[in-house]
N, C-alpha and C. Protein backbone atom coordinates (compact mmCIF):
# COMPACT_ATOMS: atom_id res chain seq x y z
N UNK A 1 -26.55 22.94 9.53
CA UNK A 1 -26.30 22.01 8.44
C UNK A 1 -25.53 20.81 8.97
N UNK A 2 -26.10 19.45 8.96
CA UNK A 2 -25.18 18.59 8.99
C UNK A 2 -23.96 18.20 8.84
N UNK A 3 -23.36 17.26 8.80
CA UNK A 3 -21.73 17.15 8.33
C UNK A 3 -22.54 15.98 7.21
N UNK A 4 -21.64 16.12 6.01
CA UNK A 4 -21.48 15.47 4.85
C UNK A 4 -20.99 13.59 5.13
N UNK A 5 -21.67 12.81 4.90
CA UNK A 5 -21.37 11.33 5.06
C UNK A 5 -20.78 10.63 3.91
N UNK A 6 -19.63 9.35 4.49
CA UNK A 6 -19.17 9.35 3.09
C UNK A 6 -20.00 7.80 2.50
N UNK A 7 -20.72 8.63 1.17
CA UNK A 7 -21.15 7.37 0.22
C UNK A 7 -20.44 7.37 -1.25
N UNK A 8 -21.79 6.36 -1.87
CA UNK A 8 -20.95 7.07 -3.72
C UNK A 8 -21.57 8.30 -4.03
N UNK A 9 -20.46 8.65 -4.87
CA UNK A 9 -20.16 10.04 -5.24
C UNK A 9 -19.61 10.63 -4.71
N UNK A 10 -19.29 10.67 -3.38
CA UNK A 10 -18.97 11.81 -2.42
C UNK A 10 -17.45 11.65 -2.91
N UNK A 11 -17.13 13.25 -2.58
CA UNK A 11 -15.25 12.86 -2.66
C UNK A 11 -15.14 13.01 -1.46
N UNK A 12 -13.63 12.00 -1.28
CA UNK A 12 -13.19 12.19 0.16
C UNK A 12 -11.64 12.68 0.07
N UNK A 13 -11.22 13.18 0.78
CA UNK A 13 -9.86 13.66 1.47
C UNK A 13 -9.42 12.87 3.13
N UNK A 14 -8.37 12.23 2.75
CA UNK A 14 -8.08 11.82 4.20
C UNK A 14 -6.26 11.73 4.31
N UNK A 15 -6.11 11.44 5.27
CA UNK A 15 -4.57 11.01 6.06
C UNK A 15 -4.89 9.48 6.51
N UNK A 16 -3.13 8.58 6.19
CA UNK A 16 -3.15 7.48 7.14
C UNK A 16 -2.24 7.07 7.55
N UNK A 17 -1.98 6.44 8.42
CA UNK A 17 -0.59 6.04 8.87
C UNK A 17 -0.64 4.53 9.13
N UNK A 18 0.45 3.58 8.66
CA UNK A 18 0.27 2.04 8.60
C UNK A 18 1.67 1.48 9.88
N UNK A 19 0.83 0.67 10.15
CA UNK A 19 2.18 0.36 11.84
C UNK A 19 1.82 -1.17 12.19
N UNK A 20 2.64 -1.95 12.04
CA UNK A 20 2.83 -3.70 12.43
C UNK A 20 1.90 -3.71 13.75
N UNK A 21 1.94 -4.98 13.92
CA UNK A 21 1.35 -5.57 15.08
C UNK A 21 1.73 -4.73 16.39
N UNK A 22 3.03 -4.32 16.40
CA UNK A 22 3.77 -4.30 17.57
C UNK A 22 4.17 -2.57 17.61
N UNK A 23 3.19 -1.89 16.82
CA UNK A 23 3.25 -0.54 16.95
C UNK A 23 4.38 -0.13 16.14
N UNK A 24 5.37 -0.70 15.35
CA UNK A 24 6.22 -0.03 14.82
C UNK A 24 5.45 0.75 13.48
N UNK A 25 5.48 2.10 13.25
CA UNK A 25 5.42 2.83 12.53
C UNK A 25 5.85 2.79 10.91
N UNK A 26 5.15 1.79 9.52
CA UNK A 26 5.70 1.46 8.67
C UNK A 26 5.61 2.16 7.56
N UNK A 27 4.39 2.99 7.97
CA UNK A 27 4.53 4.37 6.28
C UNK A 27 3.30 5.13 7.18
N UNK A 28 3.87 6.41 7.00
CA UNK A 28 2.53 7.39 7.11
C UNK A 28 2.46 7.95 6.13
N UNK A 29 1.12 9.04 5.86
CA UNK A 29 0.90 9.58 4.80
C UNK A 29 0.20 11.09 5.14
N UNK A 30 1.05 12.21 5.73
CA UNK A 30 0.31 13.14 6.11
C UNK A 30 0.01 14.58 5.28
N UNK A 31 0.40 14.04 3.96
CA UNK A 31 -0.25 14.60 2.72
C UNK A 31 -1.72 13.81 2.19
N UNK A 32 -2.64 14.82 2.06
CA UNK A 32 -4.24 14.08 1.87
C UNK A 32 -4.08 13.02 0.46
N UNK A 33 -4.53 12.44 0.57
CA UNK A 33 -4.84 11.36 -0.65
C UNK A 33 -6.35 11.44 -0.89
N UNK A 34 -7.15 11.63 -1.81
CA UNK A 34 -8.13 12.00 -2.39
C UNK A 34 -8.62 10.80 -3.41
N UNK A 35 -9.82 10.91 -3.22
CA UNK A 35 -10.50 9.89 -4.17
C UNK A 35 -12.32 10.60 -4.39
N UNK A 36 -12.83 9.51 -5.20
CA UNK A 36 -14.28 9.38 -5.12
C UNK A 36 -14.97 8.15 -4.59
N UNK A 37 -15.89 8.33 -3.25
CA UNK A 37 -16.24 6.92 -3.11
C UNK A 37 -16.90 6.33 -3.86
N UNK A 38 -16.06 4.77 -4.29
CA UNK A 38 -17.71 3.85 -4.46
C UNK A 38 -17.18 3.84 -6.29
N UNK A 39 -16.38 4.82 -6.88
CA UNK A 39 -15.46 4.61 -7.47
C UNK A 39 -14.44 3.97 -8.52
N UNK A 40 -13.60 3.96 -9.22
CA UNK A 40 -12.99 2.34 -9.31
C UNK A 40 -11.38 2.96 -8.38
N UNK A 41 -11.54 3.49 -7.57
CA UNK A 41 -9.76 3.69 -6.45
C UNK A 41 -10.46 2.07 -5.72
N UNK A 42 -9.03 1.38 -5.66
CA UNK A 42 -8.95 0.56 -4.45
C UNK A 42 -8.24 0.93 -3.50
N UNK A 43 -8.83 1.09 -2.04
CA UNK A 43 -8.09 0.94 -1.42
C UNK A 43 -7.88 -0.32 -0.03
N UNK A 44 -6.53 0.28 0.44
CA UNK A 44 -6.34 -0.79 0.89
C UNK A 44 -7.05 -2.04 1.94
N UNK A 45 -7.11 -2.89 1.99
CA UNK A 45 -7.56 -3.60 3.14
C UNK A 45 -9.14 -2.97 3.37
N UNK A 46 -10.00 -3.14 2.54
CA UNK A 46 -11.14 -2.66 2.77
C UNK A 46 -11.45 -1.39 3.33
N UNK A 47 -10.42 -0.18 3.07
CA UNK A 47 -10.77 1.26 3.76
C UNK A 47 -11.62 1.38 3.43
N UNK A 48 -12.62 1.14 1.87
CA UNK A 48 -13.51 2.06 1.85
C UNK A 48 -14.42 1.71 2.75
N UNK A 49 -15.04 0.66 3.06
CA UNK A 49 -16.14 -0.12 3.56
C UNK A 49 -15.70 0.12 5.68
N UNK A 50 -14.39 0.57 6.03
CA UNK A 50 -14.75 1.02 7.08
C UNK A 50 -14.82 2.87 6.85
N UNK A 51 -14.77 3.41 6.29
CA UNK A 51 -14.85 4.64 6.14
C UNK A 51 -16.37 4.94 5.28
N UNK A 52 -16.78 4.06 5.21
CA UNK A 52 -18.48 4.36 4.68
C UNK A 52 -19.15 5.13 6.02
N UNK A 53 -20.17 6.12 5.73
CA UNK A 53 -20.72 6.32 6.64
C UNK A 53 -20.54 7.63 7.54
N UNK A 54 -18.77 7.33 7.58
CA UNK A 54 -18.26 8.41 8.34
C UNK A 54 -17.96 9.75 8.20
N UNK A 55 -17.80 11.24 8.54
CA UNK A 55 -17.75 12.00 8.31
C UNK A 55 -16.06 12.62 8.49
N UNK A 56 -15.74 13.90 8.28
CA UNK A 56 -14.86 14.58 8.46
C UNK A 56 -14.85 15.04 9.50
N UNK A 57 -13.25 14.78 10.65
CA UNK A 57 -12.97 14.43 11.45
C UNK A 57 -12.92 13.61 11.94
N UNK A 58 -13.82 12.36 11.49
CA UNK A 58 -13.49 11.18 12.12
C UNK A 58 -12.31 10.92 12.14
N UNK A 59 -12.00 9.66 13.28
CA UNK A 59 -10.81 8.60 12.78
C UNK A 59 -10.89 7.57 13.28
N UNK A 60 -10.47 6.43 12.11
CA UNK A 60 -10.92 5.30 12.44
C UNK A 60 -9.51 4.75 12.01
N UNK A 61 -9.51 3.52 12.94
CA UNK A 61 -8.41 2.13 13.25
C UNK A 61 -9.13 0.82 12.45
N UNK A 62 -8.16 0.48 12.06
CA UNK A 62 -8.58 -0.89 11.78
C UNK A 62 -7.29 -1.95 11.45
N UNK A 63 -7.88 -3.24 11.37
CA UNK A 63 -6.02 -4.59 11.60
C UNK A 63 -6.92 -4.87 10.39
N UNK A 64 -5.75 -5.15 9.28
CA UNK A 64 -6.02 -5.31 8.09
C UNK A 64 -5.08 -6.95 7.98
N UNK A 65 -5.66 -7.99 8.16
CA UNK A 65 -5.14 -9.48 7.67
C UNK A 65 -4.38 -9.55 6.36
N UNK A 66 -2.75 -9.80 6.04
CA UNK A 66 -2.55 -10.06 4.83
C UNK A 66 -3.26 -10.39 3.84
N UNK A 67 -4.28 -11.31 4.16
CA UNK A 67 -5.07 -11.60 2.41
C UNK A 67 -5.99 -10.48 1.98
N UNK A 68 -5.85 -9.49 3.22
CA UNK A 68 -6.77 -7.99 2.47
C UNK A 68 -5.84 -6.98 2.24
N UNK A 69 -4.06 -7.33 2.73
CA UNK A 69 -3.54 -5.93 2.76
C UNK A 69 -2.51 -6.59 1.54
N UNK A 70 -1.59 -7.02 1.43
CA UNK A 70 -0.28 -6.92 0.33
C UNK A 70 -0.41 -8.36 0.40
N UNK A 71 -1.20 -9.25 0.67
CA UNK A 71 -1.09 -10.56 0.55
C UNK A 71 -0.32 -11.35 1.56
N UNK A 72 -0.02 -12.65 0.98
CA UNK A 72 0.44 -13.59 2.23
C UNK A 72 2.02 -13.58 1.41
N UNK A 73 3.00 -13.61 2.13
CA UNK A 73 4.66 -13.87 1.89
C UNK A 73 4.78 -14.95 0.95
N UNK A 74 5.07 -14.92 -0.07
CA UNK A 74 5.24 -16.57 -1.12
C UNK A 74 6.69 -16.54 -0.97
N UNK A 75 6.75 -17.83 -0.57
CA UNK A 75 8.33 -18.67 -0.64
C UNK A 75 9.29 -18.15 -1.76
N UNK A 76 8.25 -18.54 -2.87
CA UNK A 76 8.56 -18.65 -4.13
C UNK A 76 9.15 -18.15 -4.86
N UNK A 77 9.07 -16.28 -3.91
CA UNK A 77 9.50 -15.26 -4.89
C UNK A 77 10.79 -14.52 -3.93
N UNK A 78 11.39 -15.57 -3.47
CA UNK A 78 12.42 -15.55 -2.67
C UNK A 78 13.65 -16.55 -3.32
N UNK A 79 15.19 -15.76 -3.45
CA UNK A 79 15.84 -16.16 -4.20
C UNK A 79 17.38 -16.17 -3.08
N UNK A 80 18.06 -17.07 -3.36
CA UNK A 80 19.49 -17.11 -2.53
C UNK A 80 20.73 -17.05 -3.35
N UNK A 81 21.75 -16.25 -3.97
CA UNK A 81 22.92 -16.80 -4.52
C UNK A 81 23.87 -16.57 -4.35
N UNK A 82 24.85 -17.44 -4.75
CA UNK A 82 26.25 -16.80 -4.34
C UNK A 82 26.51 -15.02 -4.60
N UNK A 83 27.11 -14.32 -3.74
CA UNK A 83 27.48 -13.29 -3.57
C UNK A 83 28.38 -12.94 -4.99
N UNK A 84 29.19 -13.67 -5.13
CA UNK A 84 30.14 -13.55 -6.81
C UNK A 84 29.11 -13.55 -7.81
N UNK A 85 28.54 -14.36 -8.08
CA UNK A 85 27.05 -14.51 -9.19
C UNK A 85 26.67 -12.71 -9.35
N UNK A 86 27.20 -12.13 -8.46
CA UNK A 86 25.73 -10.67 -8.65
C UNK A 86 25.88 -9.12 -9.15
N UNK A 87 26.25 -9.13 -9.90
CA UNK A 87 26.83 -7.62 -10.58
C UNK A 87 27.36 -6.81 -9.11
N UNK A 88 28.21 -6.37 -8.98
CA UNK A 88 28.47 -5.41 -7.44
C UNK A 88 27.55 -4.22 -7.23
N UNK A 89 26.89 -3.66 -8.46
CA UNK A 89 26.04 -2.69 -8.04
C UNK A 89 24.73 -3.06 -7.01
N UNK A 90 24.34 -4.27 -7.29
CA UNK A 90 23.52 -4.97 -6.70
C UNK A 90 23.83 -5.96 -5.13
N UNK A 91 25.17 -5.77 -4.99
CA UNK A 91 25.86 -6.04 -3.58
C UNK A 91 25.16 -5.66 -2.27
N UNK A 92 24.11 -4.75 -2.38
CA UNK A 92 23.75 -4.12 -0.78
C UNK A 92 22.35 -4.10 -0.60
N UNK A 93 21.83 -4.34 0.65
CA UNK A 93 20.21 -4.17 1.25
C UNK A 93 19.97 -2.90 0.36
N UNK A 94 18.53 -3.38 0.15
CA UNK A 94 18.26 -2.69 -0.43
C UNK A 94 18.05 -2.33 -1.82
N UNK A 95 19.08 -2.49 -2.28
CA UNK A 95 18.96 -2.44 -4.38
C UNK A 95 17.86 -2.91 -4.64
N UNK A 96 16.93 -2.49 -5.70
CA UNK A 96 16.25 -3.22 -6.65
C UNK A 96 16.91 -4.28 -7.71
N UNK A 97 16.30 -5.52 -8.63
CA UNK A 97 16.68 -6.02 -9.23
C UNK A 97 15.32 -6.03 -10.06
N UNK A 98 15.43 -5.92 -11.00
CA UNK A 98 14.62 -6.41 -12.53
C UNK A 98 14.60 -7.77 -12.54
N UNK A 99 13.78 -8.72 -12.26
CA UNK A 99 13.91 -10.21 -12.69
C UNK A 99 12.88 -10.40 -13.97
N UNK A 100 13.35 -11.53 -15.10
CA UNK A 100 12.11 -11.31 -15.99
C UNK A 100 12.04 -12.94 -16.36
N UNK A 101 10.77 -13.32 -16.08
CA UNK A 101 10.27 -15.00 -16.00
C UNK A 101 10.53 -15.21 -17.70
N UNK A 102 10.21 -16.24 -17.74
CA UNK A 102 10.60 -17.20 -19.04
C UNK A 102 9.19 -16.65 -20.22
N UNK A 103 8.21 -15.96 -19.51
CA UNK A 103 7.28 -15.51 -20.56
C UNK A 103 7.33 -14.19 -20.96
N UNK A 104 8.45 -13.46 -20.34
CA UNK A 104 8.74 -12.43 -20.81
C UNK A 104 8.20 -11.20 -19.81
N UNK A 105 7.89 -11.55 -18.89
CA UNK A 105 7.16 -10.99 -17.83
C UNK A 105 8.21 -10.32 -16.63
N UNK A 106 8.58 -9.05 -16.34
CA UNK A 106 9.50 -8.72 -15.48
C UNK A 106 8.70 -8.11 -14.05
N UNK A 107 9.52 -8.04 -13.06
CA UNK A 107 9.21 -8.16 -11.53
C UNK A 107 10.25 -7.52 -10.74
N UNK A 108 10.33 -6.51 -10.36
CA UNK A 108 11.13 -6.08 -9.96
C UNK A 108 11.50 -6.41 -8.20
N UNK A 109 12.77 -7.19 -7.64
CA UNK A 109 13.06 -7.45 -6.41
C UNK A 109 14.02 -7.20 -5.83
N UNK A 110 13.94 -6.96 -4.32
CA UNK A 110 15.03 -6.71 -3.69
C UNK A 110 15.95 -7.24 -3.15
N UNK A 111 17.27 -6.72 -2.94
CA UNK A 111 18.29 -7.54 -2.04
C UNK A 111 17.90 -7.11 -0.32
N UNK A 112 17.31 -8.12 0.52
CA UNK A 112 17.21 -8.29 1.76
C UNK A 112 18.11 -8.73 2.60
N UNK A 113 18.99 -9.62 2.35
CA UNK A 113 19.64 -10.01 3.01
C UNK A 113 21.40 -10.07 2.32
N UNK A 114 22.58 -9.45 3.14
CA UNK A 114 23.85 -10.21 2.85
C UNK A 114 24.60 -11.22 3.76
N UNK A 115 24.85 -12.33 3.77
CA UNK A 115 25.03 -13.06 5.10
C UNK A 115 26.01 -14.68 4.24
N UNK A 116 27.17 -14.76 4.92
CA UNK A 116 28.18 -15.51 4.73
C UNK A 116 28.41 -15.78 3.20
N UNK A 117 28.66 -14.78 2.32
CA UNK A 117 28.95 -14.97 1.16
C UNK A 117 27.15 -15.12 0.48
N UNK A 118 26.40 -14.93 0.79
CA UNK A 118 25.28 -15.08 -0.04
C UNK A 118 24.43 -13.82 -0.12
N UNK A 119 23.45 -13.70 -1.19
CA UNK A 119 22.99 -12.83 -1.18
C UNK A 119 21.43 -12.99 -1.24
N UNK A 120 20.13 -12.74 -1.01
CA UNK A 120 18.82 -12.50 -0.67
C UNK A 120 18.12 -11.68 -1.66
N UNK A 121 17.72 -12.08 -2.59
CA UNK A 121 16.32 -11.21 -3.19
C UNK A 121 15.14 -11.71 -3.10
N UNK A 122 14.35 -10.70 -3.20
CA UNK A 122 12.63 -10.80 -2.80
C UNK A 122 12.23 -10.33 -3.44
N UNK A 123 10.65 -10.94 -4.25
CA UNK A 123 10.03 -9.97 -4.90
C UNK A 123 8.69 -9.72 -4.51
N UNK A 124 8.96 -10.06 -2.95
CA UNK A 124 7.47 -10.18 -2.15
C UNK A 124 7.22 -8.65 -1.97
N UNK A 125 6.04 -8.16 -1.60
CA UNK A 125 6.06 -6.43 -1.60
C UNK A 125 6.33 -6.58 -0.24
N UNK A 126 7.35 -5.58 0.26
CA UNK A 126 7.79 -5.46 1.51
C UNK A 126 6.94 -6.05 3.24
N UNK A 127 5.43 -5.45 2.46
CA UNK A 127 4.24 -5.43 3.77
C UNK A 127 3.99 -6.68 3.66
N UNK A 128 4.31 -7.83 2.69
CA UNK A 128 3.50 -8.88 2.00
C UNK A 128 3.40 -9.94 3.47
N UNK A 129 2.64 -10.63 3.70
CA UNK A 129 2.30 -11.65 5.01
C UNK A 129 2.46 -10.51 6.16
N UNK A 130 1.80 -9.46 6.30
CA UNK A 130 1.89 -8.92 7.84
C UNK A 130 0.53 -8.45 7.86
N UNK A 131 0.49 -8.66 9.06
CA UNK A 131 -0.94 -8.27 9.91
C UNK A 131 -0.75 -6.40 9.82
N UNK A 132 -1.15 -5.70 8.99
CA UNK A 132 -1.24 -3.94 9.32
C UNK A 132 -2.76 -3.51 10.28
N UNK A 133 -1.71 -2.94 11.09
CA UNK A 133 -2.66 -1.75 11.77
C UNK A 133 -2.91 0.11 11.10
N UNK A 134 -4.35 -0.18 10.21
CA UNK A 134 -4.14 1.34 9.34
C UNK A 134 -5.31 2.61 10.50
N UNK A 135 -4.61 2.99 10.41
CA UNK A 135 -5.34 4.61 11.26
C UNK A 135 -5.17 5.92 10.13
N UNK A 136 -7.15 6.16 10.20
CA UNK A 136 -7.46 6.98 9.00
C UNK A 136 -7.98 7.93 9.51
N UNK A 137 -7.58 9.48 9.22
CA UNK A 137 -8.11 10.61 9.54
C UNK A 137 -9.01 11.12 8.50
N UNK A 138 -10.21 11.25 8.33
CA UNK A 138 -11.06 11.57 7.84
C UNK A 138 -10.54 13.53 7.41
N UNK A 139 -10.35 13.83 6.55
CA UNK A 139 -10.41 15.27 6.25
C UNK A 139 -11.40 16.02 5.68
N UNK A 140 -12.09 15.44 4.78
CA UNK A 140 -13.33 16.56 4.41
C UNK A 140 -14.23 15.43 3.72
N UNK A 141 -15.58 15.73 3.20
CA UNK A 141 -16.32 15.31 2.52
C UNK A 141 -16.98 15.60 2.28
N UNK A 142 -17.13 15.58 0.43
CA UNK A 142 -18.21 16.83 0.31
C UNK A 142 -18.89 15.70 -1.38
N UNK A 143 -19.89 16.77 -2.37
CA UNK A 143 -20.15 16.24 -2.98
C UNK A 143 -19.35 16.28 -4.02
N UNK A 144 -19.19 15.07 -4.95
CA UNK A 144 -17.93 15.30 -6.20
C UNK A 144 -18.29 15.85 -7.28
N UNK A 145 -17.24 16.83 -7.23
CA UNK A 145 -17.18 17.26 -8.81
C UNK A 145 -17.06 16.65 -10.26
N UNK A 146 -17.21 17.32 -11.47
CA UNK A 146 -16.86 16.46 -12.62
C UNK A 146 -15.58 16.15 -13.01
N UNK A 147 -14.70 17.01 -12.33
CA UNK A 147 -13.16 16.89 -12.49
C UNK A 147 -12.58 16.36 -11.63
N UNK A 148 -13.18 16.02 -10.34
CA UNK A 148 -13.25 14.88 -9.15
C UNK A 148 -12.86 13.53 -10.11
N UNK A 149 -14.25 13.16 -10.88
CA UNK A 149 -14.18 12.10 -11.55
C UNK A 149 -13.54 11.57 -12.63
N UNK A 150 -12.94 13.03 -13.12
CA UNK A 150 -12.35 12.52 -14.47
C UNK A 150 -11.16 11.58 -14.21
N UNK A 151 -10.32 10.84 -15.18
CA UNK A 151 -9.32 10.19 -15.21
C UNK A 151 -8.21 11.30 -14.62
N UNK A 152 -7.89 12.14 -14.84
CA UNK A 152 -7.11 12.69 -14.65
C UNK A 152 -7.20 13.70 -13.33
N UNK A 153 -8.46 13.50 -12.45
CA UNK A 153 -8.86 13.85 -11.43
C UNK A 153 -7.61 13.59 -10.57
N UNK A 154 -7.89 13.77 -9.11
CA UNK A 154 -7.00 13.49 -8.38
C UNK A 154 -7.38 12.36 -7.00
N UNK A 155 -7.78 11.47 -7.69
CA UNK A 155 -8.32 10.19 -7.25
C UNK A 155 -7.41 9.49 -7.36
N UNK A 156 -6.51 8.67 -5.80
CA UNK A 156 -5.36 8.46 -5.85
C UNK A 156 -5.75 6.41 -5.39
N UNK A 157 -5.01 5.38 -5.53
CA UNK A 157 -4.81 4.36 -5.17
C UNK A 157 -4.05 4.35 -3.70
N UNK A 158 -3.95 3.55 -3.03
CA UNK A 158 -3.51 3.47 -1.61
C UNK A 158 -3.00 1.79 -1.87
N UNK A 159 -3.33 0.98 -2.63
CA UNK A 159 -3.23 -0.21 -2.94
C UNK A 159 -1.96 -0.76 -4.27
């Protein structure tokens, strides 16, 4: 019997691990993440379309360009203020902040930086403007079930 290829319908099971230009190691994932191909899961940086085709055991590499992975870095959503201005809970790398625009629209960002009395929030997504290197272990593939598909299946986002 052949090995199972992944198209639509098929469910897949895989592992991935995401690492900068320069090999640093930025999220792995060595609990399976599950979907149905072809689908409505997005994932990231065009996985599905290099994982078409392929079977269980494969593994495949691929450099995912910001405008396919978390986008390009916006200036915009980068904020500087005085250190006094900032509730103290919110004093350290790291914290989240709730920001909410003038239409009522909230965004949640971080403090990145503390440096000579000032403080750094971002509400860029961490990966946002970087070149990712994603490496995908193919785990099984087979044909999908009806509970594969349901909403409440276990068809996960990566995006």
């Amino acid at each position: 019997m052949s090995a199972q290829v992944i198209k639509p319908g098929k469910f897949v099971s895989l592992t991935y691990s995401i690492a900068d230009t320069d090999g640093n190691l930025l999220e792995q994932n060595d609990i399976p993440v599950s979907y149905v191909h072809g689908g409505d899961t997005e994932l990231i940086g065009g996985m599905d379309r290099a994982v078409a085709g392929k079977a269980a055991g494969d593994t495949i590499e691929m450099r995912v360009p910001p405008e396919d992975g978390f986008g390009p870095h916006d200036p915009s959503l980068t904020f500087v203020d005085d250190i006094e201005n900032v509730p103290p809970q919110f004093r350290r790398v790291g914290a989240e902040v709730q920001m909410q625009n003038e239409a009522g629209e909230a965004k949640t960002f971080q403090v990145t930086r503390l440096e000579d009395g000032k403080l750094t929030v971002d509400g860029n997504h961490p990966l946002a403007g970087k070149t990712l290197i994603v490496r995908v272990k193919i785990l099984e593939v087979r044909d999908a079930t009806m509970e594969d598909m349901s909403p409440s299946g276990s068809g996960c986002t990566l995006n």
